[in-house]
Structures are given as structure tokens and as C-alpha cells.
Protein backbone atom coordinates (compact mmCIF):
# COMPACT_ATOMS: atom_id res chain seq x y z
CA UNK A 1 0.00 0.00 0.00
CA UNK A 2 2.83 2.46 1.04
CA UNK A 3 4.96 1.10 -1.77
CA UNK A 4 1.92 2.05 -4.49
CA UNK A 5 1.41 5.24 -3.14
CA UNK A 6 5.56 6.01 -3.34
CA UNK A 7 5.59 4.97 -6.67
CA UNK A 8 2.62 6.47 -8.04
CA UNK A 9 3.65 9.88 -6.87
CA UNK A 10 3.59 12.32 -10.11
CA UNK A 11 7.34 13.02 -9.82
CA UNK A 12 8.57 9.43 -8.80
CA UNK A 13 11.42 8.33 -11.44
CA UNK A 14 12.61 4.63 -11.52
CA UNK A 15 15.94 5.00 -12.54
CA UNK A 16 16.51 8.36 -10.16
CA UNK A 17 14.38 7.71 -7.09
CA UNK A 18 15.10 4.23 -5.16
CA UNK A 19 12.27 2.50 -2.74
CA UNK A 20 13.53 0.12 -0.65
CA UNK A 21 11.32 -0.80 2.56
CA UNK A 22 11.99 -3.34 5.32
CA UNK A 23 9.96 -3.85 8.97
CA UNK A 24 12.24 -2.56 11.57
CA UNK A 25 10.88 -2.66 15.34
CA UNK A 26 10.98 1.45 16.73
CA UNK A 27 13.39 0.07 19.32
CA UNK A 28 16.16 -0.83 16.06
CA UNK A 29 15.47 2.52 14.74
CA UNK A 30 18.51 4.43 14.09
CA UNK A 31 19.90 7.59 16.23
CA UNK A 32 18.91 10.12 13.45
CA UNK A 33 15.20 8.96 13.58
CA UNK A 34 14.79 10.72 16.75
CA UNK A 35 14.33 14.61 17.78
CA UNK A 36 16.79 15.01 20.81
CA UNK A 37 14.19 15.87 23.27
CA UNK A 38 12.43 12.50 22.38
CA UNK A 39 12.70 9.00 24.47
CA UNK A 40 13.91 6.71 22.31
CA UNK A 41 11.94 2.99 22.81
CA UNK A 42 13.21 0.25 24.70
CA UNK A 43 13.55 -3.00 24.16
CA UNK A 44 10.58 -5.12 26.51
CA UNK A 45 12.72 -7.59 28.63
CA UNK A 46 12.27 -11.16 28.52
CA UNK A 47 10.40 -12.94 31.32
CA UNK A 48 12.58 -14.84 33.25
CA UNK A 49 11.18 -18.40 34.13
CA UNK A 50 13.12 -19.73 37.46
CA UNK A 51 13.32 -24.01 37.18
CA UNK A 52 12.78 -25.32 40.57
CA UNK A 53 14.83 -27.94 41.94
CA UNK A 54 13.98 -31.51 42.87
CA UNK A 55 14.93 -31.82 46.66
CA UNK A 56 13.66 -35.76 46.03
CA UNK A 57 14.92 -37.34 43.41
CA UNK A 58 13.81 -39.43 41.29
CA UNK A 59 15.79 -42.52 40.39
CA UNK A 60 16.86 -45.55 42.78
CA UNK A 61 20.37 -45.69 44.34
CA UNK A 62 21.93 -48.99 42.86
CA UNK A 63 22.25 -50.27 46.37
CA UNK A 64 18.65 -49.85 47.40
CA UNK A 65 17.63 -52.02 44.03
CA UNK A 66 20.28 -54.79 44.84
CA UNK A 67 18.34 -56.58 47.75
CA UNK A 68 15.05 -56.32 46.00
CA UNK A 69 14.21 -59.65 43.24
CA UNK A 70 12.78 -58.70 40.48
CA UNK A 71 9.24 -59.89 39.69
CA UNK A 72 8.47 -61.72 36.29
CA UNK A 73 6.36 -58.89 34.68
CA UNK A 74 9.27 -56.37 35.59
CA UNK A 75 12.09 -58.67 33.76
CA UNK A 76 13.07 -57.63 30.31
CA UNK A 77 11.80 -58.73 27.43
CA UNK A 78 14.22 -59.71 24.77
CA UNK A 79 13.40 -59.68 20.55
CA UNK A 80 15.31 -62.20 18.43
CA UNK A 81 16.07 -61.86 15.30
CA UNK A 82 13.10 -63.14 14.00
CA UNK A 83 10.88 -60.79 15.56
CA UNK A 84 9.24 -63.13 18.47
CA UNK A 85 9.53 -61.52 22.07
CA UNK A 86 10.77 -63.90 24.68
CA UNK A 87 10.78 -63.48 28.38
CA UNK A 88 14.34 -63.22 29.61
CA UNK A 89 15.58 -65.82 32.42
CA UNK A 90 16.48 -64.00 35.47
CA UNK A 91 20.40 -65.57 36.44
């Protein structure tokens, strides 16, 4: 729209006047833009998202898993190589 109107102007040349126009943000805007008595815009600061931290944790010590037997439906499952899923033997 702004581009049309630029270059349908009545003294608008194409090989003397050049139109180039790109989205900047008012905080990119160069020094020159701005009247010295004006603010120039910040950027808006990012809001900061603090990660709590676990005081329990999650996974099993290897030595509180070593007295314990495992129970048949917790056992791995192994696939051969044909594709049939056996039930592993606990040594």
C-alpha cells in the first residue's frame, strides 16, 4: 500500500528515485530517527522463568535395588532376530 502510493507519486522516477522498505521494530530505529528531546523505545525484557529444583529425586540408588528380586512382569523382554519376544531368564 505504502509502496503504491511512493511509486505512483507524479514526480517518482525509476531510474533516479530508489524505494527500498523493510519492517524494523521502533526500538532498532537508528539515532537520526529521533528529535533530541524525544525517548527513544526500549527494548521489553524477557520474562525470566526460574526451574525449581527436585529436593527428592527421582531414580533408585543402585544399592537400594540390589536386595530387592525382580518380579516376572518387571524382567526384560528380549526380541530375536526373527521378531518373536521372549521373556528373559532372570540368572
Amino acid at each position: 500500500m505504502f509502496k503504491n502510493t511512493c511509486t505512483s507519486w507524479a514526480q517518482y522516477q525509476p531510474g533516479v528515485n530508489d524505494l527500498n522498505i523493510s519492517h524494523v521494530r521502533n526500538y532498532d530505529l537508528p539515532d537520526d530517527v529521533f528529535q533530541p528531546s524525544e525517548v527513544r523505545p526500549t527494548r521489553p525484557k524477557k520474562k525470566v522463568v526460574k526451574k525449581v529444583e527436585q529436593t527428592v529425586s527421582q531414580k533408585r540408588n543402585i544399592d537400594a535395588v540390589d536386595g530387592q528380586e525382580i518380579s516376572e512382569s518387571a524382567s526384560k523382554r528380549h526380541v530375536s532376530q526373527n521378531g518373536m519376544v521372549t521373556q528373559a531368564t532372570i540368572a
